[in-house]
Protein backbone atom coordinates (compact mmCIF):
# COMPACT_ATOMS: atom_id res chain seq x y z
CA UNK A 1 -39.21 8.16 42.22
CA UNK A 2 -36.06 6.89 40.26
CA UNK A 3 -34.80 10.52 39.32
CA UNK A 4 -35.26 11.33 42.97
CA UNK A 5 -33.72 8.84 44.61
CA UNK A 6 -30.92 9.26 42.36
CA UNK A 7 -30.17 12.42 42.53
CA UNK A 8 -32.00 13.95 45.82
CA UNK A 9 -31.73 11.21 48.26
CA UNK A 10 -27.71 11.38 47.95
CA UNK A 11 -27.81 14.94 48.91
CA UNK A 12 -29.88 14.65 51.66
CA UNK A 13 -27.56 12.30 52.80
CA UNK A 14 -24.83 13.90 52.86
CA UNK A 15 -26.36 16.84 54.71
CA UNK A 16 -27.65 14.66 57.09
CA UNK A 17 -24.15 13.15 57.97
CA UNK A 18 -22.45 16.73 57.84
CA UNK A 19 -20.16 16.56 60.76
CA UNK A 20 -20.97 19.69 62.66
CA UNK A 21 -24.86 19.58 61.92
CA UNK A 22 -24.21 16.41 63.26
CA UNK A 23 -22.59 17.79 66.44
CA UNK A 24 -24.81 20.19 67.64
CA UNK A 25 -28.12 18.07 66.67
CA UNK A 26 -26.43 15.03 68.98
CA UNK A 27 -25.14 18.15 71.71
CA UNK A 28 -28.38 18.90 72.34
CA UNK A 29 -29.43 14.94 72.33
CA UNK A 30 -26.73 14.40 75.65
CA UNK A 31 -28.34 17.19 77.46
CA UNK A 32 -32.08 16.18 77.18
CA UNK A 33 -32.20 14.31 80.57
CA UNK A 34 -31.58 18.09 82.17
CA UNK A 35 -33.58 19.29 79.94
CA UNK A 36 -36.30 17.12 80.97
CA UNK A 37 -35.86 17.31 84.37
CA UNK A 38 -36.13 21.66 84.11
CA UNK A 39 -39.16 21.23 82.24
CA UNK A 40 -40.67 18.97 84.45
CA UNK A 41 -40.09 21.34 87.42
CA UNK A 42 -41.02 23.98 85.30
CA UNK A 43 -44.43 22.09 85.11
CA UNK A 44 -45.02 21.46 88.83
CA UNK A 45 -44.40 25.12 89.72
CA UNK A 46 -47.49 26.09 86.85
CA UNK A 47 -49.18 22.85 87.04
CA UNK A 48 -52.02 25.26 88.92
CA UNK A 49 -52.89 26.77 85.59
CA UNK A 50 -54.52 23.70 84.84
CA UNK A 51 -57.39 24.41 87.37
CA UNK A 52 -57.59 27.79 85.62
CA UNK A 53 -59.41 29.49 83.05
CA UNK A 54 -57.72 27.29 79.95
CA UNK A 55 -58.33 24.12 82.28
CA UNK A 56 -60.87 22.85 84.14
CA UNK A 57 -61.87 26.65 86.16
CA UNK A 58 -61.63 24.96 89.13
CA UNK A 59 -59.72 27.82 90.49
CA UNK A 60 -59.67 27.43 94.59
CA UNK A 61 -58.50 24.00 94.00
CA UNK A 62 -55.43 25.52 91.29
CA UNK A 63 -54.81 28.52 94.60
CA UNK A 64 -54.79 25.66 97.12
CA UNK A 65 -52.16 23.64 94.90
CA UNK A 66 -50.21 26.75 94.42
CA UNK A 67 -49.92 27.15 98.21
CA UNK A 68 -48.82 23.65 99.01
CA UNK A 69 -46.02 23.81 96.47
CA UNK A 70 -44.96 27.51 98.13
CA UNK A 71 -45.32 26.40 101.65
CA UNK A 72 -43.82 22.98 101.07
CA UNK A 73 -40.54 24.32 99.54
CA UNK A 74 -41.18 21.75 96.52
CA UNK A 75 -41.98 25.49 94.16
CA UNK A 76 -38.17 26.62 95.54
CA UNK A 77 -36.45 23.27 94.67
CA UNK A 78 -38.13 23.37 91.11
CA UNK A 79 -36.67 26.64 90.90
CA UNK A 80 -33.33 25.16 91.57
CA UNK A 81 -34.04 22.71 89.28
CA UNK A 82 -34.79 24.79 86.61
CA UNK A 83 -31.51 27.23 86.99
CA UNK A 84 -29.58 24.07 86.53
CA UNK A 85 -30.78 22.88 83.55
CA UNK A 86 -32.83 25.10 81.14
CA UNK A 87 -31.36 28.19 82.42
CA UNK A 88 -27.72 26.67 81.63
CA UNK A 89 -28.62 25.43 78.43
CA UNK A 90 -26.06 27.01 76.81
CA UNK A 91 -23.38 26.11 79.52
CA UNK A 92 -24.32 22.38 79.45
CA UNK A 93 -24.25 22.30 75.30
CA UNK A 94 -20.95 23.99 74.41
CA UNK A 95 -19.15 21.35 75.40
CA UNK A 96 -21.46 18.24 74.53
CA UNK A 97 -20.85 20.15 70.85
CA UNK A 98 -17.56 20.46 71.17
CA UNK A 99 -17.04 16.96 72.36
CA UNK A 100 -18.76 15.50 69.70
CA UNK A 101 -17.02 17.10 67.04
CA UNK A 102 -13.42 16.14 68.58
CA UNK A 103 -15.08 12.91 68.29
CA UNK A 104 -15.35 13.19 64.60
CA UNK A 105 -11.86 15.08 64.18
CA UNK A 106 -10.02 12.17 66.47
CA UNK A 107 -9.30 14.44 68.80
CA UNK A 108 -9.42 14.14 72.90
CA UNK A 109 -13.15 14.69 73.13
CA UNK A 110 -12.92 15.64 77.31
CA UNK A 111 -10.43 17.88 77.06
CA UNK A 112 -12.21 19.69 74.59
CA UNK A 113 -15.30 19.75 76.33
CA UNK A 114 -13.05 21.57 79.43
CA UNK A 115 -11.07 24.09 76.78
CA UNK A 116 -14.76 24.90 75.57
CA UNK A 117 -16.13 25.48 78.75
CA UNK A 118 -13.73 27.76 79.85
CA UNK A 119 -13.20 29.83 76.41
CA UNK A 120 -16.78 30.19 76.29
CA UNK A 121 -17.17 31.81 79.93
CA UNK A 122 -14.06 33.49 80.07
CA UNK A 123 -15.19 36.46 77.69
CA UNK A 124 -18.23 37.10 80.34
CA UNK A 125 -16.86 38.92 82.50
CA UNK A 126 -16.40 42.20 80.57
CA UNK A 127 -19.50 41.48 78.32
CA UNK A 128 -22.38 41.86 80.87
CA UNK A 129 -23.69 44.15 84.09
CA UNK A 130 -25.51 42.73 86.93
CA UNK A 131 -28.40 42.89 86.17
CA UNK A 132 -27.69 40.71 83.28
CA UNK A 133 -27.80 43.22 80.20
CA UNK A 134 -25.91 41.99 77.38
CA UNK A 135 -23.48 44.24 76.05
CA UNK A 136 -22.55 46.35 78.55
CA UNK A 137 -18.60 46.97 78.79
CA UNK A 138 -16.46 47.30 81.70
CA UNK A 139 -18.01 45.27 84.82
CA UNK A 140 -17.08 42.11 86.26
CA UNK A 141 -20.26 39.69 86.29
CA UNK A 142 -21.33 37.06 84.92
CA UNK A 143 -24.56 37.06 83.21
CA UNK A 144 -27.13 34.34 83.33
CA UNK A 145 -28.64 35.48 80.60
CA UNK A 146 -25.44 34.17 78.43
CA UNK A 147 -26.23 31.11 80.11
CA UNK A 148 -29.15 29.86 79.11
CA UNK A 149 -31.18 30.22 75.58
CA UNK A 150 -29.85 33.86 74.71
CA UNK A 151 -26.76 32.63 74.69
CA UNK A 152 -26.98 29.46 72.61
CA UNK A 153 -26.07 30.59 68.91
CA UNK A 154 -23.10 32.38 70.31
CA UNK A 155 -22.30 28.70 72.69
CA UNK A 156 -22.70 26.94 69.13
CA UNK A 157 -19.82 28.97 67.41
CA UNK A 158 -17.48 28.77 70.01
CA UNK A 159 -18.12 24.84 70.26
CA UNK A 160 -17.60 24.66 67.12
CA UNK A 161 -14.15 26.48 66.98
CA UNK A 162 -12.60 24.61 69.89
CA UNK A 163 -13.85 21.66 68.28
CA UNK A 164 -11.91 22.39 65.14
CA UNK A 165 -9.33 24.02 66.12
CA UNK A 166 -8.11 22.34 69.49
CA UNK A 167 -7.98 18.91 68.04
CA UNK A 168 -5.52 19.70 65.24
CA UNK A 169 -3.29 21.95 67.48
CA UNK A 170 -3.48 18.53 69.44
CA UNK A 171 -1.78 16.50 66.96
CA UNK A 172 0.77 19.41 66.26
CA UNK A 173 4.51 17.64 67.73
CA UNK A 174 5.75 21.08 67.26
CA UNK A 175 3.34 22.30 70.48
CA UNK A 176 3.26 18.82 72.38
CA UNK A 177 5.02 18.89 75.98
CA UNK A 178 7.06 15.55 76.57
CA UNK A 179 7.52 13.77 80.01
CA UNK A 180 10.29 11.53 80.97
CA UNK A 181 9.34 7.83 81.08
CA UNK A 182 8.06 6.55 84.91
CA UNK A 183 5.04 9.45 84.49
CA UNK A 184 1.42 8.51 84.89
CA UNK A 185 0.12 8.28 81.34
CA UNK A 186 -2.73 10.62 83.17
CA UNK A 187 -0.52 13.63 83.38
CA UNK A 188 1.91 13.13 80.36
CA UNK A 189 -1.23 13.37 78.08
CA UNK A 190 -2.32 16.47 80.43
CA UNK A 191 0.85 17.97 79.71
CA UNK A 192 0.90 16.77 76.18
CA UNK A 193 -2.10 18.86 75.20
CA UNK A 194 -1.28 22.00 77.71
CA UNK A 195 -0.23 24.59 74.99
CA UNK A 196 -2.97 23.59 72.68
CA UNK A 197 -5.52 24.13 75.31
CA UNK A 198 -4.35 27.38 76.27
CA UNK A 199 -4.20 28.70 72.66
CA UNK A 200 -7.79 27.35 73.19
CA UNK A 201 -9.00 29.34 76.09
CA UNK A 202 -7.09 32.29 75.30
CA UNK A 203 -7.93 33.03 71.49
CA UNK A 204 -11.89 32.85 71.99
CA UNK A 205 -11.71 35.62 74.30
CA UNK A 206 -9.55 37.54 72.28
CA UNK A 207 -11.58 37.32 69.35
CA UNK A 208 -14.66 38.09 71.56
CA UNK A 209 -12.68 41.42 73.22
CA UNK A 210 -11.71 41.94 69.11
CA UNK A 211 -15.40 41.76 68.31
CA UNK A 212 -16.32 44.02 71.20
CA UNK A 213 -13.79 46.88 70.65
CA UNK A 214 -14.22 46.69 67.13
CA UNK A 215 -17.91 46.74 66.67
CA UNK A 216 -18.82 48.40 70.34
CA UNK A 217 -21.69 45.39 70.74
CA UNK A 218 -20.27 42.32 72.41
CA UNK A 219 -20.56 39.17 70.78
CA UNK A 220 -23.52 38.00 72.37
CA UNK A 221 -25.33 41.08 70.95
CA UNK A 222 -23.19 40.89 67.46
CA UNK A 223 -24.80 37.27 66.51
CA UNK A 224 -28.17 37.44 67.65
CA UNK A 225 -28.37 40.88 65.28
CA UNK A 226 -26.51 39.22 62.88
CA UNK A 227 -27.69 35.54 63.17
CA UNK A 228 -30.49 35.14 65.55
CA UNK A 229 -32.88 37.28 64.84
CA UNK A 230 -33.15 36.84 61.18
CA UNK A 231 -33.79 32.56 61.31
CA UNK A 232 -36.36 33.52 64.25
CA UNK A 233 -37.97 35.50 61.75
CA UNK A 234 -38.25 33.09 59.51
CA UNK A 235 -38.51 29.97 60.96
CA UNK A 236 -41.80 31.25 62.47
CA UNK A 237 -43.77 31.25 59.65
CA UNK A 238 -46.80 28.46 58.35
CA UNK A 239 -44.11 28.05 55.16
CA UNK A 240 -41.16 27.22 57.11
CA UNK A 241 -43.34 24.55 59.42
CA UNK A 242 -44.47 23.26 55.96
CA UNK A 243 -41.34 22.83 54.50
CA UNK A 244 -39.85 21.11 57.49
CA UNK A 245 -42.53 18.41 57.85
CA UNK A 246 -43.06 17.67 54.05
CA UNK A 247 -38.84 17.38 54.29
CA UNK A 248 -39.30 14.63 57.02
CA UNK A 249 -41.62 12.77 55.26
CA UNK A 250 -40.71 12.31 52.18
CA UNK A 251 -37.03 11.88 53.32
CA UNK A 252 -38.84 8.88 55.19
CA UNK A 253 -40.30 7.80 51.88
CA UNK A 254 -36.97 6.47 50.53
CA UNK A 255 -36.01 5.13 54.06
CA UNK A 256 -33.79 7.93 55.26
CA UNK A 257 -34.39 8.80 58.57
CA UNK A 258 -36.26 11.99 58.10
CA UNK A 259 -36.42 13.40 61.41
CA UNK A 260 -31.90 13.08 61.85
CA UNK A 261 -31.58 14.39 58.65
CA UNK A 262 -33.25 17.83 59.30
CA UNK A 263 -33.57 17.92 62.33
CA UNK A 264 -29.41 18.58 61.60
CA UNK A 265 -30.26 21.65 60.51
CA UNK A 266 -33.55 23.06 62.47
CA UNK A 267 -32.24 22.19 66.00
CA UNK A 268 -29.96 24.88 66.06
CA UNK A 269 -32.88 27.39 65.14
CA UNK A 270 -36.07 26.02 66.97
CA UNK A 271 -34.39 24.61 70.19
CA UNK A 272 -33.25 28.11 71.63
CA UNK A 273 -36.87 29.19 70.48
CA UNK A 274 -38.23 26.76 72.57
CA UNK A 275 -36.21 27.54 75.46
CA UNK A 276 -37.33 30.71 75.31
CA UNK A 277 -40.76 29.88 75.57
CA UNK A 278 -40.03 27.85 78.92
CA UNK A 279 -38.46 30.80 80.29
CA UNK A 280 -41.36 32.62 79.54
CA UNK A 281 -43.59 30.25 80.90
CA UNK A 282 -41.66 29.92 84.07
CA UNK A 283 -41.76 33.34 84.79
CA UNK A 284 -45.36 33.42 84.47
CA UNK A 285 -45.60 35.06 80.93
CA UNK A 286 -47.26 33.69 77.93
CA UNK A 287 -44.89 31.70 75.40
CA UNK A 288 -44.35 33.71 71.89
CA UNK A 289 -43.05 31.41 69.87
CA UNK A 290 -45.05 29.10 67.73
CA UNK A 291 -43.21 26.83 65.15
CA UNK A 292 -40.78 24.72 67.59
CA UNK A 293 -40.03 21.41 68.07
CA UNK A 294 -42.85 20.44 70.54
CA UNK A 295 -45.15 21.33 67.67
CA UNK A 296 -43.99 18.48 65.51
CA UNK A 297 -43.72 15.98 68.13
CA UNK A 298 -46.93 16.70 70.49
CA UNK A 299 -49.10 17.92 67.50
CA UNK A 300 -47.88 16.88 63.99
CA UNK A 301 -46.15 13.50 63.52
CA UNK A 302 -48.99 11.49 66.39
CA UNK A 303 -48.10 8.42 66.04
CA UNK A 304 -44.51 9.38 64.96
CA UNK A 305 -43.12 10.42 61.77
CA UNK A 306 -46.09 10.50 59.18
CA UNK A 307 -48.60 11.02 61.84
CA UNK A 308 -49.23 7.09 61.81
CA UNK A 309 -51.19 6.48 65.09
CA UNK A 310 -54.22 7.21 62.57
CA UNK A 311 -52.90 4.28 60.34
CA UNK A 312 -52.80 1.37 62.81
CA UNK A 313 -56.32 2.38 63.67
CA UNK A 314 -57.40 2.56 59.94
CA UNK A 315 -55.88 -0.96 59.14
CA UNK A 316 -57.58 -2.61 62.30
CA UNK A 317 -61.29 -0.97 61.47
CA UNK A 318 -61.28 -0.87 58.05
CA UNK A 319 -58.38 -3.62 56.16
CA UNK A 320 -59.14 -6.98 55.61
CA UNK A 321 -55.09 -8.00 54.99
CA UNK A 322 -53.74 -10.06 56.87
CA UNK A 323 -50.39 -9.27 56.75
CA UNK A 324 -51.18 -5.43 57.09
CA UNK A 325 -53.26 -6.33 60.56
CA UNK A 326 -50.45 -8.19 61.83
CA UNK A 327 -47.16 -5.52 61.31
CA UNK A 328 -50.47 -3.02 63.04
CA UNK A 329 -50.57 -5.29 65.77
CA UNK A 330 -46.67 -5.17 66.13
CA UNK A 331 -46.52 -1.61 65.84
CA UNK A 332 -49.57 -0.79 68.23
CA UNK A 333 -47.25 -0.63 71.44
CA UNK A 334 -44.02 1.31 69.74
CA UNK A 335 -46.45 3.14 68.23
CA UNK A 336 -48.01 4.91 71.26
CA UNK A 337 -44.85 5.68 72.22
CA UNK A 338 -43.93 7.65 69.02
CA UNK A 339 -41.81 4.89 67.41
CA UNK A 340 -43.35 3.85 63.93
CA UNK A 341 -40.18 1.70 62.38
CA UNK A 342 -42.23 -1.43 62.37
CA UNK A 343 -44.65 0.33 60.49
CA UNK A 344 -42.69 2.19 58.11
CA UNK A 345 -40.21 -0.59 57.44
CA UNK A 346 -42.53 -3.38 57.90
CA UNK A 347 -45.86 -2.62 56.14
CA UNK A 348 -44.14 -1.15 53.77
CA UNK A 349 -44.42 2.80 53.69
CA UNK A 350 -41.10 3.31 52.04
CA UNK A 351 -41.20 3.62 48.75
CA UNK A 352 -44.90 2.91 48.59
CA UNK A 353 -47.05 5.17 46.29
CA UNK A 354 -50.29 4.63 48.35
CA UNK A 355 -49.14 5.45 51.52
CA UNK A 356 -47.16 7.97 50.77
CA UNK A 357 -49.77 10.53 50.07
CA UNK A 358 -50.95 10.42 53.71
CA UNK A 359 -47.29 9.97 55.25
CA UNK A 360 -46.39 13.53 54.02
CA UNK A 361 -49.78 15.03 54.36
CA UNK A 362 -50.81 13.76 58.04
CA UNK A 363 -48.64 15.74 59.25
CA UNK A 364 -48.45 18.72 57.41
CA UNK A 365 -52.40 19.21 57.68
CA UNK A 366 -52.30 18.87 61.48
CA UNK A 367 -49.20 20.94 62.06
CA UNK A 368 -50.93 23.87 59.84
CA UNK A 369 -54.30 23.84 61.71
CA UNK A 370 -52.22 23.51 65.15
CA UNK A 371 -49.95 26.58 63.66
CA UNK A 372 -53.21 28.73 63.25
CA UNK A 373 -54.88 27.44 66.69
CA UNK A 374 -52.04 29.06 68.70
CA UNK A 375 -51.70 32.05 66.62
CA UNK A 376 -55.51 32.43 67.33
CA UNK A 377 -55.12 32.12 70.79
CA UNK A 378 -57.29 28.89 70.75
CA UNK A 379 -54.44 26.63 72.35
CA UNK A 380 -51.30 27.94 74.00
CA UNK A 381 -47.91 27.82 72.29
CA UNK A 382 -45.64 25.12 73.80
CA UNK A 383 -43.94 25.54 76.80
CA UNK A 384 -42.58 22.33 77.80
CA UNK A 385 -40.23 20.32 76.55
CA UNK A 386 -42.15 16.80 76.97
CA UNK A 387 -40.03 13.86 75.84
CA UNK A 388 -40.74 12.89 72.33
CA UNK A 389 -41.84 9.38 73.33
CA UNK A 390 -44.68 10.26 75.19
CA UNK A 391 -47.47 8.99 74.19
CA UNK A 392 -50.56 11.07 72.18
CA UNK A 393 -53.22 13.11 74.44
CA UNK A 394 -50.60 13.37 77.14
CA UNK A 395 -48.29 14.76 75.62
CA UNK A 396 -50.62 17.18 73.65
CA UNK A 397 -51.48 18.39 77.66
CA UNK A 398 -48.03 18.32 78.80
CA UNK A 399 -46.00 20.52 76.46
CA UNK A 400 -48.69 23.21 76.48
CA UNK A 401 -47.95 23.03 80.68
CA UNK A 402 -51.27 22.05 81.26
CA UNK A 403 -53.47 22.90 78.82
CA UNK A 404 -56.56 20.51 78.58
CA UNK A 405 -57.40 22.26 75.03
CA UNK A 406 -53.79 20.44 74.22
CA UNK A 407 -55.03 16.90 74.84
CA UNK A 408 -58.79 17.30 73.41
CA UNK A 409 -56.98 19.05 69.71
CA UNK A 410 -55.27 15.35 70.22
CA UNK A 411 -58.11 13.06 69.78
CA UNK A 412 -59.62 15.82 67.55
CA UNK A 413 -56.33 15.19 65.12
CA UNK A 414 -56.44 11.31 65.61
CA UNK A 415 -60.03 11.76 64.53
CA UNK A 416 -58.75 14.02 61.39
CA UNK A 417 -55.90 11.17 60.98
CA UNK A 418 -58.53 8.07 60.42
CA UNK A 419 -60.38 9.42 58.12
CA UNK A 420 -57.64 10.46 55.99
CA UNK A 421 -55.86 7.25 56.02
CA UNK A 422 -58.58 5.09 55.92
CA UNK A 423 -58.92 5.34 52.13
CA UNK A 424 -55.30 4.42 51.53
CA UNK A 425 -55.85 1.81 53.29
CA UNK A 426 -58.66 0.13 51.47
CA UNK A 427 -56.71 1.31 48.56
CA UNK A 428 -54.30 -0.58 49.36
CA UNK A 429 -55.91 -3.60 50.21
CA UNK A 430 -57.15 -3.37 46.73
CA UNK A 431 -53.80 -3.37 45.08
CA UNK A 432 -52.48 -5.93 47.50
CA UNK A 433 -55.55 -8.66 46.71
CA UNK A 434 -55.13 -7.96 42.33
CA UNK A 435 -51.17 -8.55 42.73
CA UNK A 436 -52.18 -11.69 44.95
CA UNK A 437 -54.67 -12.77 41.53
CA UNK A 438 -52.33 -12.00 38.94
C-alpha cells in the first residue's frame, strides 16, 4: 500500500488533472442538462416498448400509448427535442471544450467558444451531400450527421486547437487591434482579439480542405478510420470494462476520486458510443454498443462507486458497531442517490484492507455478468442517458428505455451485493472490537 501510494497514486494524479482530459471530461459535464432533456424525449417517444414483448406484453395498451403521443403532437415535440440536443452533441461540446481549456490557458473563454463554433462548421459545407454522407466533395450542405455523435472525435480536435492556439495568439501585442480611449471596453476587447479569431476560423478549415485534397477522405472520415474505429474496438471488450472499474476503485482506495480521474480519459471514447446507441434507439433500431457509461452507473457501481448500496444494507442486518451503523444511517439517503462520500470517507473505506476487497470487486463482478447479459440478448444494451444520481431499480429501467428486465437484474445485483459484503463486514466488526480490547 506504501509502494503504491508512493509511486502510483502521484501518477494517477497527474493524469487526472491533465488539462485537456480535463476539458473535454468537464465539456461534456456543461452539456448534460441537453443531454438529459434528449434522452428523456427520446424515452417518451419509445416509452410504448415497455408494454411490449421485453415489458409487461401488454401490447394494446403500449399501441394505444403510441397513438396518444402521435395524435397529441407530444411524439413531434420530442423529436424536436431530441434534434436539439443529442443530435447536436457535437455542436453543443466544441465549444464547452474549447471554453474550458481557454479557461486553463487564461485566455477569453467566450470568445473561444464563438471562434470554435464557427471553425468547426465552416469546413461542412464542402465535406458532406444532402443526404448527409460524409465525405462527399463538392456540395454545399450541411450534414447533421457531423452534428451529432459521428462527429464528436473530429469536434474534440478542433476544440482542442482553438483552445490552444487562440488564447496565445490572444496575448500576442504584435496581432492586438488598439482603440482610442472614450471606446466601450465591450468593443475595444472585440477588436483587440479580431485577428486572432480570424486566424482561428480560417486555419481549421484550411487544414480540413488540406486533409481533404490531400488524402481524398474528409476529415470526418480521416479520424474515425484513423481514431474512432480502433478505441470502439477496443473499448468494447469484457477486459477493457474490467480495467476501467478495477481503475475506479482502487483509485478510490487511496482517496482519489476514481470516477474524475478516468473518467478523463474514457469519456472521450464511451460517450459518442453511447450517443450512438440513443440514435439507434430513437430511430427504432436496437442499440449495439455494450461497454458505455450507463453500464457503470445503472449496473456496476449501485450504490455509487464500489457498488456500496449492498454495504449500508450489510452493516444494518448484520454489524453490531456502533459507529459503522451510524455513518450507514448518514449515508442511507446520499446513498440512493449514487453519492457514497459519507461512506467512503466516513466509515473508513480508504485505505482500509477489509473493505477494499469488495470496493473493487462489487463492481467489477456485476459489470461482467451485466456485460454478458446484453451480449446474450438477456437485457438490452443502454439507450438512455439517465442521470447518474438516479436512484437503483429506476435507473436500471430507465437507461435500457424501458426495459423491466433492467430494474429486476437491479435487485438481483443488490441481492449479489449483500452477500458479498456481508462478510467484510462482520470481518470488520471483528477487527474493530480486538483494537477496542487491546
Amino acid at each position: 500500500m506504501k509502494f503504491l501510494e508512493e509511486k502510483f497514486v502521484p501518477i494517477a494524479a497527474k493524469i487526472g488533472s491533465q488539462k485537456h482530459l480535463v476539458a473535454i471530461r468537464d465539456g461534456f459535464v456543461v452539456v448534460m442538462p441537453a443531454t438529459i432533456a434528449g434522452a428523456i424525449a427520446v424515452l417518451v417517444n419509445n416509452i410504448h416498448l415497455l408494454f411490449g414483448e421485453t415489458g409487461l406484453n401488454m401490447p394494446a395498451i403500449g399501441d394505444g400509448f403510441k397513438s396518444f403521443i402521435d395524435s397529441t403532437g407530444i411524439s413531434a415535440v420530442c423529436n424536436m427535442v431530441n434534434n436539439g440536443s443529442i443530435n447536436m452533441m457535437a455542436i453543443l461540446v466544441a465549444p464547452m471544450i474549447a471554453m474550458n481549456l481557454a479557461k486553463a490557458n487564461n485566455g477569453d473563454e467566450k470568445a473561444t467558444a464563438i471562434v470554435t463554433l464557427a471553425a468547426y462548421i465552416a469546413p461542412m459545407a464542402v465535406t458532406s451531400d444532402a443526404a448527409g454522407a460524409i465525405g462527399a466533395k463538392g456540395t454545399a450542405y450541411l450534414s447533421q450527421t457531423l452534428f451529432k455523435a459521428d462527429g464528436l472525435f473530429v469536434a474534440m480536435i478542433c476544440a482542442l486547437f482553438i483552445g490552444e492556439v487562440f488564447p496565445r495568439l490572444s496575448k500576442l501585442d504584435a496581432l492586438k487591434i488598439t482603440m482610442p480611449d472614450g471606446v466601450p471596453p465591450a468593443v475595444s476587447n472585440t477588436f483587440s482579439s479580431l485577428v486572432p479569431a480570424m486566424i482561428g476560423v480560417f486555419v481549421w478549415p484550411i487544414i480540413c480542405n488540406i486533409v481533404l485534397s490531400v488524402s481524398g477522405e474528409s476529415m470526418w472520415v480521416l479520424i474515425n478510420n484513423i481514431v474512432g474505429a480502433p478505441l470502439k474496438s477496443i473499448s468494447q471488450s469484457v477486459f477493457t470494462l474490467i480495467l476501467i472499474y478495477f481503475m475506479i476503485d482502487f483509485l478510490w482506495i487511496f482517496g482519489l476520486h476514481g470516477a474524475n480521474v478516468v473518467g478523463s480519459i474514457t469519456t472521450p471514447v464511451l460517450t459518442p458510443l453511447s450517443l450512438e446507441n440513443v440514435e439507434t434507439f430513437a430511430a427504432g433500431g436496437e442499440p449495439q454498443n455494450t461497454v458505455v457509461g450507463e453500464v457503470q452507473s445503472g449496473f456496476a457501481f449501485l450504490g455509487g462507486s464500489g457498488a456500496t448500496i449492498g454495504l449500508i444494507i450489510a452493516i444494518f442486518i448484520f454489524s453490531k458497531s456502533k459507529a459503522a451503523r451510524t455513518v450507514a444511517s448518514i449515508s442511507v439517503a446520499p446513498g440512493i442517490f449514487e453519492i457514497n462520500e459519507p461512506l467512503t470517507f466516513g466509515l473508513p473505506i480508504v485505505m482500509n484492507v477489509v473493505y477494499a476487497i469488495p470496493f473493487i470487486l462489487g463492481p467489477i463482478i456485476l459489470g461482467t455478468i451485466t456485460y454478458f447479459l446484453m451480449e446474450g440478448g438477456m437485457l438490452r444494451r443502454p439507450c438512455i442517458q439517465a442521470p447518474w444520481v438516479t436512484p437503483p431499480i429506476l435507473i436500471g429501467f430507465l437507461c435500457t428505455g424501458g426495459d423491466i428486465r433492467g430494474a429486476i437484474w437491479n435487485v438481483i445485483e443488490i441481492v449479489i451485493l449483500v452477500v458479498l459484503w456481508t462478510p467484510f463486514v462482520m470481518m470488520n466488526d471483528r477487527i474493530e472490537a480486538r483494537n477496542a480490547e487491546d
